[in-house]
N, C-alpha and C. Protein backbone atom coordinates (compact mmCIF):
# COMPACT_ATOMS: atom_id res chain seq x y z
N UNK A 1 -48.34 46.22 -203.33
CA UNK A 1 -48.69 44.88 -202.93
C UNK A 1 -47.48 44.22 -202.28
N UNK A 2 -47.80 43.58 -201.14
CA UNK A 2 -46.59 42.62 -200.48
C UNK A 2 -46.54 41.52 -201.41
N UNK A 3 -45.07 40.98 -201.33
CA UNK A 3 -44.91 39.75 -201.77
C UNK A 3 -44.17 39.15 -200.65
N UNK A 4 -44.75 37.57 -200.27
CA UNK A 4 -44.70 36.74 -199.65
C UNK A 4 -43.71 35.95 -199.88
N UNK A 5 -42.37 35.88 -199.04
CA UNK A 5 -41.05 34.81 -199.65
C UNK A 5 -40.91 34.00 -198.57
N UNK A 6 -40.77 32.63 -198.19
CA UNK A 6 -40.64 31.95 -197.83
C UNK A 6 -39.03 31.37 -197.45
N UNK A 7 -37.87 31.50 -196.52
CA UNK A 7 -36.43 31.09 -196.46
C UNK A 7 -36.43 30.29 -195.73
N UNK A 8 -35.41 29.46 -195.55
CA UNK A 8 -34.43 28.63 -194.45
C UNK A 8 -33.50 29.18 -194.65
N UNK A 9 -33.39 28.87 -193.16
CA UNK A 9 -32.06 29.27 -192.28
C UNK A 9 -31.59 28.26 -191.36
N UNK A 10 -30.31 28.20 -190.95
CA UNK A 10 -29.82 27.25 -190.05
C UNK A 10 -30.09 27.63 -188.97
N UNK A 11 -30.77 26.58 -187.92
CA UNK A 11 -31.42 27.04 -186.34
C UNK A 11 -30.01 28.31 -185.77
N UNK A 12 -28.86 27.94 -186.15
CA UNK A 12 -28.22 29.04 -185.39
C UNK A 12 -28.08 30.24 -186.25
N UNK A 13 -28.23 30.58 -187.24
CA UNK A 13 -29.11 32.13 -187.74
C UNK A 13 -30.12 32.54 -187.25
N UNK A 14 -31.54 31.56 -187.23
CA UNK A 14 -32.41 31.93 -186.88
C UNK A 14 -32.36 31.74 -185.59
N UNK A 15 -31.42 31.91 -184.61
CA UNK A 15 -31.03 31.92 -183.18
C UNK A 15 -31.33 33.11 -183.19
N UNK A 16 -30.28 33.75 -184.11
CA UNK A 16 -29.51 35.19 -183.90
C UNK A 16 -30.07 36.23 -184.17
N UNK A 17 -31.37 36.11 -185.27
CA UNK A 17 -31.95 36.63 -185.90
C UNK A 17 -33.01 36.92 -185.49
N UNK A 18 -33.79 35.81 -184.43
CA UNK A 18 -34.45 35.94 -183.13
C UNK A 18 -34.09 36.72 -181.86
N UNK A 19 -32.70 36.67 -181.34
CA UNK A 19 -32.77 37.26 -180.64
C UNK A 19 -32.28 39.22 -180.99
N UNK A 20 -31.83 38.94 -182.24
CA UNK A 20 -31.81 40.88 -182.41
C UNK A 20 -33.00 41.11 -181.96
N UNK A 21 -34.13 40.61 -182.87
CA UNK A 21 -35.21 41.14 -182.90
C UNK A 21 -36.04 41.14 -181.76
N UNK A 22 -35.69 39.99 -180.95
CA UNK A 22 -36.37 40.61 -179.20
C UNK A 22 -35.36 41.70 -178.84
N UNK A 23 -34.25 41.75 -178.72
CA UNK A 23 -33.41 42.87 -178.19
C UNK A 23 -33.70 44.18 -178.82
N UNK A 24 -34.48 44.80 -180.26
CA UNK A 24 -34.87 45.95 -180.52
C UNK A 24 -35.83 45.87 -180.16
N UNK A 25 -36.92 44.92 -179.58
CA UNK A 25 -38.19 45.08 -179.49
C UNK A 25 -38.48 45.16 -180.91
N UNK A 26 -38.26 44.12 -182.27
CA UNK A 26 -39.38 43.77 -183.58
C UNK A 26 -39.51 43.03 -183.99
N UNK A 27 -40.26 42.87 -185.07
CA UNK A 27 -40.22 40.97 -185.06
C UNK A 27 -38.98 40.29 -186.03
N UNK A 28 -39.16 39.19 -186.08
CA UNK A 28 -38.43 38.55 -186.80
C UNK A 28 -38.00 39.11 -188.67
N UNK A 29 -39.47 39.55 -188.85
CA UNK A 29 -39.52 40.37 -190.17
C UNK A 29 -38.85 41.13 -190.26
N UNK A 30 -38.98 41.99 -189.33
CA UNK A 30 -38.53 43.33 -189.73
C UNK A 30 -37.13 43.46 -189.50
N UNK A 31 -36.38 42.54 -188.88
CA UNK A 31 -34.81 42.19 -188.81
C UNK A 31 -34.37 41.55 -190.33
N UNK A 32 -35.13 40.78 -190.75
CA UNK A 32 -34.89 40.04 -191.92
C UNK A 32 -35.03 41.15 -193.76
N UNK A 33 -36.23 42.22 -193.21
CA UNK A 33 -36.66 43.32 -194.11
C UNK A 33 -35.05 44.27 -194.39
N UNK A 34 -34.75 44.63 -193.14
CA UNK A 34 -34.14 45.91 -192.68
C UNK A 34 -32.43 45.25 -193.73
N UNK A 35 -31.94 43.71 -193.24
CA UNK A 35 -30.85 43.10 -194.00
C UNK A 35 -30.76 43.20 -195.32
N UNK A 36 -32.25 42.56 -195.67
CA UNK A 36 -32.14 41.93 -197.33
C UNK A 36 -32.19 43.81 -197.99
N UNK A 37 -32.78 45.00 -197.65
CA UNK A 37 -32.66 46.41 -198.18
C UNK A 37 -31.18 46.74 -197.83
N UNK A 38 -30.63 47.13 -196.93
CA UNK A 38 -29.27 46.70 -197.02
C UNK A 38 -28.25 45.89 -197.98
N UNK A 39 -28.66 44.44 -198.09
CA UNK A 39 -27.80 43.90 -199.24
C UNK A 39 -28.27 44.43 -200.65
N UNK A 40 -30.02 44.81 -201.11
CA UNK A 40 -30.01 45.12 -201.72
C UNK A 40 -29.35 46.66 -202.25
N UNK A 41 -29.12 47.46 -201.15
CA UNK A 41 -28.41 48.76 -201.79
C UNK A 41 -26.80 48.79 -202.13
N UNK A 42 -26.72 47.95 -201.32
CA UNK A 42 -25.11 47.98 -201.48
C UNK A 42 -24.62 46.95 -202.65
N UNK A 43 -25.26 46.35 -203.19
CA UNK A 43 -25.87 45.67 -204.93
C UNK A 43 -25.80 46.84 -205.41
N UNK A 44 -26.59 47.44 -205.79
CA UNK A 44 -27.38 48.66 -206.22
C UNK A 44 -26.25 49.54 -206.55
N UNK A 45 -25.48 49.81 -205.67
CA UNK A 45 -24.26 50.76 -205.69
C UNK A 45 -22.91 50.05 -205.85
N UNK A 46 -22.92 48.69 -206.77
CA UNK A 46 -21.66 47.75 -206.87
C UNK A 46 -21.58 48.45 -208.21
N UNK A 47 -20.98 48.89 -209.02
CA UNK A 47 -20.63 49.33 -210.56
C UNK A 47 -20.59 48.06 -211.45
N UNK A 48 -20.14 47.38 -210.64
CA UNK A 48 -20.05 46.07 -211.79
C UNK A 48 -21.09 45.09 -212.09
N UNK A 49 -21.93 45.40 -210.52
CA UNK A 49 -23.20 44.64 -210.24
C UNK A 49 -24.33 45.39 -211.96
N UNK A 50 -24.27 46.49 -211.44
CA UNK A 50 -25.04 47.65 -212.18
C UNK A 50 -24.69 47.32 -213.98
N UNK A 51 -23.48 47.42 -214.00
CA UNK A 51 -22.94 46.80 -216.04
C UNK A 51 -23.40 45.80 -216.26
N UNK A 52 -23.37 44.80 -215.09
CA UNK A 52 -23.95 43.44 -215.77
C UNK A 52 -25.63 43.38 -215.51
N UNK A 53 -25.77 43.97 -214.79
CA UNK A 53 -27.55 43.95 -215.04
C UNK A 53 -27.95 44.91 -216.12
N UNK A 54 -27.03 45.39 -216.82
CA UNK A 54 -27.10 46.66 -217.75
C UNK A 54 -27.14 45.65 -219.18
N UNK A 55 -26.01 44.67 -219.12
CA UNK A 55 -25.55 43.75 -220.24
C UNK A 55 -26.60 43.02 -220.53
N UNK A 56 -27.31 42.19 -219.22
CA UNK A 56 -28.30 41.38 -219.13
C UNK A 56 -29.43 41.84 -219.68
N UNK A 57 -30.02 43.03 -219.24
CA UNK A 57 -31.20 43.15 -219.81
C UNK A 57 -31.53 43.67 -221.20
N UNK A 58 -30.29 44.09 -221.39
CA UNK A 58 -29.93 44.46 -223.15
C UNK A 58 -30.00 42.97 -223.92
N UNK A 59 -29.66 42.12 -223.12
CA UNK A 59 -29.91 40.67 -223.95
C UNK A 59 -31.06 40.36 -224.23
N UNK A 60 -31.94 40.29 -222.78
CA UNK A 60 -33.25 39.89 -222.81
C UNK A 60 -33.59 40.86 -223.86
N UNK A 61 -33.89 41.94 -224.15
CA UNK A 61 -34.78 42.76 -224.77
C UNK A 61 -34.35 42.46 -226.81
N UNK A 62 -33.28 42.04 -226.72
CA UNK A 62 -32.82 41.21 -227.53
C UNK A 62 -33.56 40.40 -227.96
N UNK A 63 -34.05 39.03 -227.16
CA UNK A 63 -33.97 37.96 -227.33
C UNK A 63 -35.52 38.17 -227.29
N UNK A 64 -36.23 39.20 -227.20
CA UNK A 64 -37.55 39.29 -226.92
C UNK A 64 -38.03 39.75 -228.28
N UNK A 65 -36.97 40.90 -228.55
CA UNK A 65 -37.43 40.98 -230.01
C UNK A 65 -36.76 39.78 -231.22
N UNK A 66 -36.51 39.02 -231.02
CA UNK A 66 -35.79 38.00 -232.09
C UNK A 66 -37.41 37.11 -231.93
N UNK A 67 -37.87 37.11 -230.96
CA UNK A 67 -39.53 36.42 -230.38
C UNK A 67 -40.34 36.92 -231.38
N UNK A 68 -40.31 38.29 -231.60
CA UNK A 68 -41.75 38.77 -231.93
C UNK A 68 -41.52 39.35 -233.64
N UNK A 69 -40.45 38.32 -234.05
CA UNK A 69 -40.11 37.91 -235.33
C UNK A 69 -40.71 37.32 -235.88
């Protein structure tokens, strides 16, 4: 299933961001798709990014069972 996100941007991003995407010939999406998978991998592959989402969700699961106490 797609999920639908909604951003602002400052007219001169979405200048720039407009014109990649006429210059590959795609749309605006798929310039905006192609970035945010990008930032997300290179997240993904931060070590420190990775411990603390490691720390974090060890909390939540924590705090989920202290819930169902």
């Amino acid at each position: 299933m797609a999920k639908t996100v909604s951003i602002r941007m400052t007219d001169d991003l979405g200048d720039k961001v407009t014109a990649v995407a006429r210059v590959r010939g795609v749309s605006v999406n798929a310039v905006v798709l192609e970035a945010l998978e990008a930032a997300v991998a290179k997240v993904a592959s931060d070590d420190a990014f990775t411990a603390a989402a490691t720390r974090l969700l060890e909390r939540d699961r924590e705090i989920i069972k202290r819930l169902g106490r």
